[in-house]
Protein backbone atom coordinates (compact mmCIF):
# COMPACT_ATOMS: atom_id res chain seq x y z
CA UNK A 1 -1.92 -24.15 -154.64
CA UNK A 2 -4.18 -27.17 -154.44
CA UNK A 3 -7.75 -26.71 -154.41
CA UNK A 4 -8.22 -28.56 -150.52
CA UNK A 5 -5.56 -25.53 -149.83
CA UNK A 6 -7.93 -22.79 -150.43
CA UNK A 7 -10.99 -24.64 -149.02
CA UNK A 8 -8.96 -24.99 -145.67
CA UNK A 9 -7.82 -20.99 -146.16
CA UNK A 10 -11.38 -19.91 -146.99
CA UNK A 11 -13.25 -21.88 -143.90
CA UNK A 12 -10.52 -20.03 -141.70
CA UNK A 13 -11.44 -16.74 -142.58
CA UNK A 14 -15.10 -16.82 -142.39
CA UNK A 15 -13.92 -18.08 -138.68
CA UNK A 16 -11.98 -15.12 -137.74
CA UNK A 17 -14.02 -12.36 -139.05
CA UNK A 18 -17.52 -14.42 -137.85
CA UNK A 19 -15.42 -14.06 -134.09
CA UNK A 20 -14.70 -10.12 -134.73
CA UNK A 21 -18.29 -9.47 -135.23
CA UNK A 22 -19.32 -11.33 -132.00
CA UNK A 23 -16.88 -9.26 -130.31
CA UNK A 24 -17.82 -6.45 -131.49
CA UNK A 25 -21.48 -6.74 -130.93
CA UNK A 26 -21.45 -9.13 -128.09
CA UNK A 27 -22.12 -8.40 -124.23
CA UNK A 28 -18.70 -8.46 -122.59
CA UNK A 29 -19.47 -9.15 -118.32
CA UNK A 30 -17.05 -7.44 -116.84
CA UNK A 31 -16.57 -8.58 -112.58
CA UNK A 32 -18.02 -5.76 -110.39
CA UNK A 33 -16.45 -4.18 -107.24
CA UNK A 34 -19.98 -3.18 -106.01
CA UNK A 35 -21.53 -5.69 -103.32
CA UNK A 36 -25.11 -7.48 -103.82
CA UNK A 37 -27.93 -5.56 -103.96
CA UNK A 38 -29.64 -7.62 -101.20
CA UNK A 39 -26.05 -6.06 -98.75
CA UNK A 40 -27.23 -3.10 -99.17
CA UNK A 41 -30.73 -3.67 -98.18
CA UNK A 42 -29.94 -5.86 -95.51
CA UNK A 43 -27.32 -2.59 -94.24
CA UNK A 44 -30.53 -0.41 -94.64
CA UNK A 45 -33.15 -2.95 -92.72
CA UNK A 46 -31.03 -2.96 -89.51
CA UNK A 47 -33.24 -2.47 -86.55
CA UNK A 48 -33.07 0.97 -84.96
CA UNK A 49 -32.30 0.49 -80.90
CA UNK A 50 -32.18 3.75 -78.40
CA UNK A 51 -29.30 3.29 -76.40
CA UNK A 52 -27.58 5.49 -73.40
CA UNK A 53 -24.46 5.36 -72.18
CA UNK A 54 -23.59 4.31 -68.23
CA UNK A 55 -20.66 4.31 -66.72
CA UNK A 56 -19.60 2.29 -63.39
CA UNK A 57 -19.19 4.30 -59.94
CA UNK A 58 -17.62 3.20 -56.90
CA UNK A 59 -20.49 2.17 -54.66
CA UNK A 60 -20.86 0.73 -51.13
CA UNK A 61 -23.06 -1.85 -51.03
CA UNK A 62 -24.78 -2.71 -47.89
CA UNK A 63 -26.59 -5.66 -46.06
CA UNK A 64 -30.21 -4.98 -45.09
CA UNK A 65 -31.40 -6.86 -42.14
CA UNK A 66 -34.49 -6.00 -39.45
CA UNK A 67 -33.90 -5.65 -36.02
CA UNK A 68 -34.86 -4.19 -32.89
CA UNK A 69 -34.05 -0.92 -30.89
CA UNK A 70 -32.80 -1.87 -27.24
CA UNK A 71 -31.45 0.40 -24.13
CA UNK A 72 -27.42 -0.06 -23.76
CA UNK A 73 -28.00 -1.07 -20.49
CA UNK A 74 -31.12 -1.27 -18.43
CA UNK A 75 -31.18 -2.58 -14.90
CA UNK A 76 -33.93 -2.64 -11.94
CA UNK A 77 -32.73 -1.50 -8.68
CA UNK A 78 -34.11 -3.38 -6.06
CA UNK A 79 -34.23 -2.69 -1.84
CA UNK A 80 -31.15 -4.87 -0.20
CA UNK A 81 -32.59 -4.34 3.44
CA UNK A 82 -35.99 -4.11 4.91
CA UNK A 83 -37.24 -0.77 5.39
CA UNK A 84 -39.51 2.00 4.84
CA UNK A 85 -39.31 5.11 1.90
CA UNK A 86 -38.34 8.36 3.70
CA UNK A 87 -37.82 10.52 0.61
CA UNK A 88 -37.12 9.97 -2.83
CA UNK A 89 -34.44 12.07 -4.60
CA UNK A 90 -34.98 10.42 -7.84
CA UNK A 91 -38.35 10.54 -10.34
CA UNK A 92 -39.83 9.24 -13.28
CA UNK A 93 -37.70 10.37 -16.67
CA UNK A 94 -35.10 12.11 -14.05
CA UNK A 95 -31.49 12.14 -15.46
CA UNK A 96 -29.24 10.79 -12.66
CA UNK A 97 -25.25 10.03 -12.88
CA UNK A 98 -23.14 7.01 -11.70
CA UNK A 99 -23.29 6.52 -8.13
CA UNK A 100 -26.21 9.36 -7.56
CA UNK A 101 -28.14 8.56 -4.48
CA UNK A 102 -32.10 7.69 -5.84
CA UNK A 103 -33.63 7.57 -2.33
CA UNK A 104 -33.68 7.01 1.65
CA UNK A 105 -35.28 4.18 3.76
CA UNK A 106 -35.80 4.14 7.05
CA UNK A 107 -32.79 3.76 9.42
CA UNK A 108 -34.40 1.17 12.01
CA UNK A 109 -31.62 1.02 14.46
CA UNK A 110 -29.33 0.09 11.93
CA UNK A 111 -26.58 3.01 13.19
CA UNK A 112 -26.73 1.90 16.29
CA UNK A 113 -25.85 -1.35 15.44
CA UNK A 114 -22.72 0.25 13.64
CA UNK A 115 -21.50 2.06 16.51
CA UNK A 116 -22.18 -1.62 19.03
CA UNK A 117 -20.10 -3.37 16.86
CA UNK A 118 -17.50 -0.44 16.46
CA UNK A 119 -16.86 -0.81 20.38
CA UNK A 120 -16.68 -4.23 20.51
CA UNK A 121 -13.55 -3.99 17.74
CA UNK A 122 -11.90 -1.62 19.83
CA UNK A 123 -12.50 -3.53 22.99
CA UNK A 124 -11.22 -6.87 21.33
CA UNK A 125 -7.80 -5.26 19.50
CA UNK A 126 -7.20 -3.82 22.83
CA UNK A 127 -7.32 -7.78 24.44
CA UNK A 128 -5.72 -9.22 21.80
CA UNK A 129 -2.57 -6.53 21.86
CA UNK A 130 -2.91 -6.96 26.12
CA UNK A 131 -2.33 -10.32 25.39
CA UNK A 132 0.28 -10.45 23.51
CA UNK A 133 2.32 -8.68 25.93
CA UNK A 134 1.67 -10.99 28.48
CA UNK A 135 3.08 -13.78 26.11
CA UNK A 136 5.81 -12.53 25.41
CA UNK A 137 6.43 -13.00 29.33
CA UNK A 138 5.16 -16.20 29.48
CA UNK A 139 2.54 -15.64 31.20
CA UNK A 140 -0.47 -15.94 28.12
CA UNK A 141 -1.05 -19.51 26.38
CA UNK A 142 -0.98 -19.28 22.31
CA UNK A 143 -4.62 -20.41 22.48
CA UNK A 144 -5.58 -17.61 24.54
CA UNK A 145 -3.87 -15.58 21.66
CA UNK A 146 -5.95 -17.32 19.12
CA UNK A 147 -9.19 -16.89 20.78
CA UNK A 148 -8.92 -13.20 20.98
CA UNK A 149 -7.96 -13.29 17.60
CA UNK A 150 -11.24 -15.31 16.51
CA UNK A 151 -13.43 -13.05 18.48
CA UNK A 152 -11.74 -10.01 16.79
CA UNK A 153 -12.39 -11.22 13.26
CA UNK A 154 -15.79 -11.97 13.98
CA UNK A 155 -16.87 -8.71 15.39
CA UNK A 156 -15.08 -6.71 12.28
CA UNK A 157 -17.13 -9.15 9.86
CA UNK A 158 -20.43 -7.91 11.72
CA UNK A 159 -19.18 -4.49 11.69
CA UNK A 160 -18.74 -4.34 8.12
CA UNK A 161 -21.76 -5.61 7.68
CA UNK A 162 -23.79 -2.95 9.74
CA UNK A 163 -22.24 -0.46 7.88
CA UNK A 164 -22.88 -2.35 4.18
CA UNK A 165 -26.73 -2.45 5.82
CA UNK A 166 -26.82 1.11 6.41
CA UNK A 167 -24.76 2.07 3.56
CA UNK A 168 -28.18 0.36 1.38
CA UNK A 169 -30.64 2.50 3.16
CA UNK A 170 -29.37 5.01 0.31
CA UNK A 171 -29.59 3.11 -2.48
CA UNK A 172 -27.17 4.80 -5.66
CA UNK A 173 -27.66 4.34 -9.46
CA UNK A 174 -25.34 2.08 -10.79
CA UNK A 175 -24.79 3.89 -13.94
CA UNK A 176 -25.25 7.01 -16.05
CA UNK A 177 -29.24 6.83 -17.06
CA UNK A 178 -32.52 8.04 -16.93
CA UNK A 179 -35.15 6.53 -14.31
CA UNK A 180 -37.92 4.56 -16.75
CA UNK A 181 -39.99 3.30 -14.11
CA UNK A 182 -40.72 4.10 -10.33
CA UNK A 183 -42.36 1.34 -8.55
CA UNK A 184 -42.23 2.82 -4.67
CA UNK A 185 -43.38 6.48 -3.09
CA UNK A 186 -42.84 7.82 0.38
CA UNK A 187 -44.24 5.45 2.88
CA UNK A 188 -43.91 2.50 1.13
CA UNK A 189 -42.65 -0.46 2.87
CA UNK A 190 -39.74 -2.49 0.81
CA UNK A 191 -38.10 -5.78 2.15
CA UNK A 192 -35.01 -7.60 0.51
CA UNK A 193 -35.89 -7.69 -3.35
CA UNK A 194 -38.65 -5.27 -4.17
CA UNK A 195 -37.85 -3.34 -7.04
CA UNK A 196 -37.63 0.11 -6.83
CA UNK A 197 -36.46 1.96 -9.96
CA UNK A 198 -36.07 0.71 -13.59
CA UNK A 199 -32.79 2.87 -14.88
CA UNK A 200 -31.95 2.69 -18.41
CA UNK A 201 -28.94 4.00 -20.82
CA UNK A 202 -30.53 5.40 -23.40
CA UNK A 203 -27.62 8.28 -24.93
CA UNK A 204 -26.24 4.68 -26.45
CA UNK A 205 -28.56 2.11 -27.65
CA UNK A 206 -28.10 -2.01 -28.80
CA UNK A 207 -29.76 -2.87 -31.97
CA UNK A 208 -30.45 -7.35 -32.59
CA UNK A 209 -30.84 -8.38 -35.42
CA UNK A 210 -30.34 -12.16 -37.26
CA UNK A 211 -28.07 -12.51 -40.45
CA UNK A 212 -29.34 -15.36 -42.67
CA UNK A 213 -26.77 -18.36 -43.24
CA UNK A 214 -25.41 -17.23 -46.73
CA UNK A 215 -24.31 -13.86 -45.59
CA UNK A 216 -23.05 -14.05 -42.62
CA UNK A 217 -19.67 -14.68 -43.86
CA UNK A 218 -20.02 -10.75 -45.07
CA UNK A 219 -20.36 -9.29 -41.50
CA UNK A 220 -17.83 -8.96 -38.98
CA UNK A 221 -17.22 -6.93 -35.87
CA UNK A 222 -16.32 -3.08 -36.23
CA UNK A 223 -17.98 -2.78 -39.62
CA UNK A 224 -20.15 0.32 -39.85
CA UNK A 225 -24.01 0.30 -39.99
CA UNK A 226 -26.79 2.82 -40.96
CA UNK A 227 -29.71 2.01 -38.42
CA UNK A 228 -33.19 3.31 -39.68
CA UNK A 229 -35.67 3.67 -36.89
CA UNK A 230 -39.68 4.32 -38.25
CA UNK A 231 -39.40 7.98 -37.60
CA UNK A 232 -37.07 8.10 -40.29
CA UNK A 233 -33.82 9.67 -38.96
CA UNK A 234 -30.58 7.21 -39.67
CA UNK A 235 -28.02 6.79 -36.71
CA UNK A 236 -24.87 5.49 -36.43
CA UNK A 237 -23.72 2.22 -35.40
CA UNK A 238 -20.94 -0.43 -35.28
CA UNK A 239 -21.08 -4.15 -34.93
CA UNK A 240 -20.06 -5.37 -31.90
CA UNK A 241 -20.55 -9.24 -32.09
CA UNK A 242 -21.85 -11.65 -34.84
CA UNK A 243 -22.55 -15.40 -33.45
CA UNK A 244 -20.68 -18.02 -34.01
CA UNK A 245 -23.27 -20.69 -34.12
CA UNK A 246 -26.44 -20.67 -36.12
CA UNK A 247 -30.30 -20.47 -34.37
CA UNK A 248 -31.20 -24.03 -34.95
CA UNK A 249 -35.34 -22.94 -35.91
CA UNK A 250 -34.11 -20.23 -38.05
CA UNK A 251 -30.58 -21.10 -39.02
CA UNK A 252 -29.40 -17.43 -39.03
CA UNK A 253 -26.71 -15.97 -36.70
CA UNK A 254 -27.45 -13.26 -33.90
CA UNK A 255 -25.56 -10.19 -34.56
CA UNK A 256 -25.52 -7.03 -31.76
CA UNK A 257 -24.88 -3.15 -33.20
CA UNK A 258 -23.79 -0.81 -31.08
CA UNK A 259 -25.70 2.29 -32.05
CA UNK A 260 -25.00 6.32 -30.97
CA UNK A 261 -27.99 8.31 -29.95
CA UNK A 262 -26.13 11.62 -28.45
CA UNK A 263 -30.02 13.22 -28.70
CA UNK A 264 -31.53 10.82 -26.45
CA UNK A 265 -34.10 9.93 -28.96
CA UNK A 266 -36.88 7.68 -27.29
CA UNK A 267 -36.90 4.73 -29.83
CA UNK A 268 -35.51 2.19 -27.47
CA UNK A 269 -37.99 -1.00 -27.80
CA UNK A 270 -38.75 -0.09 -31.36
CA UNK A 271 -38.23 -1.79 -34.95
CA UNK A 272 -35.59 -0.89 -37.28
CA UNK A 273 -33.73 -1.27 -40.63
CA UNK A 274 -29.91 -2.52 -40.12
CA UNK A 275 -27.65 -1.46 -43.66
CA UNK A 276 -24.17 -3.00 -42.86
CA UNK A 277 -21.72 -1.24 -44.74
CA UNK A 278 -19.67 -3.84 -47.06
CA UNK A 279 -16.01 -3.56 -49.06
CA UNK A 280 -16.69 -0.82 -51.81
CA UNK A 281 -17.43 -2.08 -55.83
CA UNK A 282 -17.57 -0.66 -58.77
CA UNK A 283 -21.30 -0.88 -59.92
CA UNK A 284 -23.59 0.42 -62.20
CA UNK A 285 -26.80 1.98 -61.84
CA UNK A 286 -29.63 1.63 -63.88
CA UNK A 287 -33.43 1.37 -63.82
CA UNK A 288 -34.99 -1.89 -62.88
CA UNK A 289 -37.32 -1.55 -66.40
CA UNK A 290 -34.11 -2.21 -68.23
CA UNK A 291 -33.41 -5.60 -66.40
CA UNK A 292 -34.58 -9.01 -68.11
CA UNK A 293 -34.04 -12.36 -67.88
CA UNK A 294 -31.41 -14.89 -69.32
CA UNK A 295 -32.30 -18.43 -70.31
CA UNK A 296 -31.23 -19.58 -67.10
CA UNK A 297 -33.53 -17.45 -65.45
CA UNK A 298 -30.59 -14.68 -64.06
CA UNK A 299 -31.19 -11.33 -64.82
CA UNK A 300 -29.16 -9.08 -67.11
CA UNK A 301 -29.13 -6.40 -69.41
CA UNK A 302 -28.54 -5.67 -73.27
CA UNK A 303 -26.03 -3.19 -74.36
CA UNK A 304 -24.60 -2.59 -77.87
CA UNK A 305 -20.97 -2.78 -77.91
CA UNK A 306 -18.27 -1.15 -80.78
CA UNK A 307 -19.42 -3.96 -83.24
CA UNK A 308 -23.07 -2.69 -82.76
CA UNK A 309 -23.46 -5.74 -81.80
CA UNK A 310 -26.46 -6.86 -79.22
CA UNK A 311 -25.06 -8.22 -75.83
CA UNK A 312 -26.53 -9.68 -72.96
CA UNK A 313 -25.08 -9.70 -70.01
CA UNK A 314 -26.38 -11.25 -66.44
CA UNK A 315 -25.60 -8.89 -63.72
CA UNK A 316 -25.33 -10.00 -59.97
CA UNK A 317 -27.97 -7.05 -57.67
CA UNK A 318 -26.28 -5.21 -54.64
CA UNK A 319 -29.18 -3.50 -54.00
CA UNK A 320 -33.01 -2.44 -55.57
CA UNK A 321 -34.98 0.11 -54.83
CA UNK A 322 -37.70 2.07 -56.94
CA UNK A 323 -35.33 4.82 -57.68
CA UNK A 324 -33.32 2.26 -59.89
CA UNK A 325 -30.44 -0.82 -58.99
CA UNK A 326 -26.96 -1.08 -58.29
CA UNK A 327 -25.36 -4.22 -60.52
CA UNK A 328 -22.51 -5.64 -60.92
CA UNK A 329 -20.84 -7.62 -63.58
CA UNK A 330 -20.98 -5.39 -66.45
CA UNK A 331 -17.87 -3.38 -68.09
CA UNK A 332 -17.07 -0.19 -66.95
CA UNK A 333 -18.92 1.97 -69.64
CA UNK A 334 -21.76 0.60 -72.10
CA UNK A 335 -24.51 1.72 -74.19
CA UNK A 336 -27.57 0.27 -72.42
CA UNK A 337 -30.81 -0.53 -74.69
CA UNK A 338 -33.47 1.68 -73.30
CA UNK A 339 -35.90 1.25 -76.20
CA UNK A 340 -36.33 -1.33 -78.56
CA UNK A 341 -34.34 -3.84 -76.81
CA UNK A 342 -37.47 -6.44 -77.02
CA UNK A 343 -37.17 -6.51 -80.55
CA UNK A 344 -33.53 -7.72 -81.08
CA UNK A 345 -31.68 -10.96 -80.12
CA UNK A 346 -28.45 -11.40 -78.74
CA UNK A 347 -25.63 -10.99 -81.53
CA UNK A 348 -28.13 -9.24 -83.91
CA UNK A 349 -26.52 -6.10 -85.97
CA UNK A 350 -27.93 -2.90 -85.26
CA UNK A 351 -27.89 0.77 -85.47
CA UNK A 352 -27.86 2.24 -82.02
CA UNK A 353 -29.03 5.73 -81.68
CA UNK A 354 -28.39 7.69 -78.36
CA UNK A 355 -31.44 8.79 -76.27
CA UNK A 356 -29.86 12.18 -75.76
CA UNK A 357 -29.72 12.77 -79.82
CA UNK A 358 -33.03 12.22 -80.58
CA UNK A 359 -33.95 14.45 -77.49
CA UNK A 360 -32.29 16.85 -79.23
C-alpha cells in the first residue's frame, strides 16, 4: 500500500473517533413537550373577577306616564222652570240612584194649567170627531176639518208642555252618584238655569294622561293599567281611547283610562302614576351598580362567558328603580361581573370566581 494510502486511512480515523468523543461528551438538545415558561406565568397572572350567575324571567314591562284622577261622570243639575225650594230630599255627600227625585219647587199654578189644557183636548177631539160625521153627510167643508184639526194639535203641544213644566218642579238625578255640591236651601228662589246640585260618579273614575310621540305606538285601547294615586293604594284600569292626533305645544297624544274604584275612594281631582301593561319579555334583572357604558355611550354589562372570556354587552332598560333594573338584550343565563369588572377589558382572559363560593 502506497504511503498517500495510509496518510488518507490515518486522517480518517482520527475523524471518526474525534466525532465519538463529541458525542459522547457533547450536549445533545432534545425538543421539549413542555410550553414556555412565560405560558405558564401568563396562565398564573390572569386577573381574578367575582362573577354571579342571572338568569332571564318573563317580565311585563310597563309604560309610566302622569296623569290625573277625574269623576266618571260629573254633571250640575240646574232649575228648568222658575220657582221657589219647598224641600230638599237630597244633601251634601248623599248617595242617590238614577232617576231619584233631589228636590221640590214651588207649584205656581202650574197644575192648573195642566188640567186647562187637558179640557181643551177633550173639547177639541170631541169637534173634530163631530165634524167628521157631518162630512161624511156633506154637510162639513174639508177646511172646517182641518181647522179643528190645527186647533187640536196645538192644544196637545201646550198640554204636554204643562205637564213637562210640572214634571221639572221635581227635578231627578240623572245618574247613579253622590251629591258634591249643593248650591240652593229651602226658600231659595231658582229661575231657568241656576244650578242646583253638582252630582258626580265616583264608584268609577277617568284617569288623563299624555303619551309622548315615541311611545305611543305601544298603547292601545283595552290594555290593562296599574293607576297609583299619592295615598299609595294601586287600582285597576283599562284604556279606553288613545288620540289619534298629536298636541301641537307638546306633541304627545291624549290617552283616557277607565279606572275601578268599587270603595268609593275620594281621590277624584288628584295626581297619579299611569303603568300600562305591555306584551311580556324575557328580561333580566340586575342592580343598576353593575351597568356601564359602551363607547357609544349605551349602557351594558360585562359577563364572562364559557371561554372566560370578558363580554360586554349593551342592554336596552324596561324599567329602573332603586331596587335594581329590568334589561333586555342579554342571553338567557350569564355570569355577571360584580367585582373587579373595572379592571378588565373586553376580550381579556380571566378566572371568574362565583360570589356565592367565596361567601362560603
Amino acid at each position: 500500500m502506497s504511503k498517500v494510502k495510509w496518510s488518507s486511512l490515518g486522517l480518517s480515523l482520527v475523524i471518526v473517533v474525534a466525532l465519538v468523543i463529541w458525542m459522547a461528551t457533547g450536549e445533545i438538545k432534545v425538543a421539549s413537550t413542555k410550553p414556555p415558561a412565560q405560558q405558564e406565568v401568563a396562565q398564573q397572572e390572569r386577573t381574578r373577577v367575582q362573577v354571579t350567575t342571572l338568569n332571564a324571567r318573563l317580565y311585563e314591562p310597563g309604560l309610566l306616564l302622569q296623569g290625573q284622577l277625574e269623576p266618571w261622570s260629573a254633571v250640575s243639575v240646574s232649575a228648568r222652570v222658575d220657582g221657589t225650594v219647598e224641600s230638599m230630599e237630597a244633601g251634601l255627600g248623599d248617595s242617590v240612584k238614577t232617576g231619584e227625585v233631589l228636590l221640590t219647587l214651588s207649584e205656581d199654578g202650574r197644575g192648573a194649567g195642566v188640567a186647562r189644557w187637558q179640557a181643551r183636548a177633550k173639547k177639541l177631539e170631541a169637534d173634530l170627531a163631530a165634524a167628521r160625521k157631518l162630512r161624511s153627510k156633506n154637510l162639513a167643508s174639508q177646511s172646517e176639518i182641518l181647522n179643528v184639526e190645527s186647533e187640536l194639535a196645538a192644544a196637545r203641544a201646550e198640554l204636554k208642555g204643562a205637564q213637562l213644566a210640572v214634571s221639572h218642579l221635581r227635578p231627578k238625578a240623572p245618574f247613579e252618584g253622590v251629591i258634591n255640591n249643593k248650591s240652593v236651601e229651602v226658600g231659595s228662589l231658582v229661575q231657568v238655569g241656576s244650578p242646583l246640585y253638582e252630582l258626580v260618579r265616583i264608584d268609577r273614575l277617568k284617569a288623563r294622561g299624555q303619551v309622548p310621540q315615541q311611545s305611543v305606538a305601544q298603547v292601545t285601547p283595552g290594555q290593562k293599567v296599574r293607576v297609583r294615586p299619592l295615598d299609595g293604594e294601586s287600582l285597576n284600569g283599562v284604556v279606553t281611547f288613545v288620540a289619534s292626533a298629536a298636541n301641537p305645544e307638546t306633541r304627545s297624544f291624549a290617552v283616557e283610562v277607565a279606572v275601578e274604584n268599587p270603595e268609593q275612594k275620594r281621590i277624584a281631582g288628584g295626581s297619579v302614576n299611569l303603568r300600562v301593561a305591555l306584551a311580556d319579555v324575557q328580561a333580566t334583572f340586575i342592580s343598576p351598580a353593575y351597568l356601564s357604558l359602551g363607547d357609544d355611550g349605551r349602557p351594558g354589562v360585562k359577563y364572562v362567558d364559557e371561554q372566560n372570556q370578558v363580554v360586554f354587552r349593551t342592554v336596552k332598560l324596561l324599567s329602573v328603580s332603586t331596587e335594581g333594573a329590568w334589561v333586555t338584550g342579554l342571553p338567557d343565563e350569564i355570569r355577571l361581573i360584580t367585582r373587579g369588572g373595572g379592571f378588565v377589558s373586553e376580550g381579556e382572559q380571566v378566572e371568574p370566581v362565583d360570589a356565592s363560593d367565596e361567601r362560603g
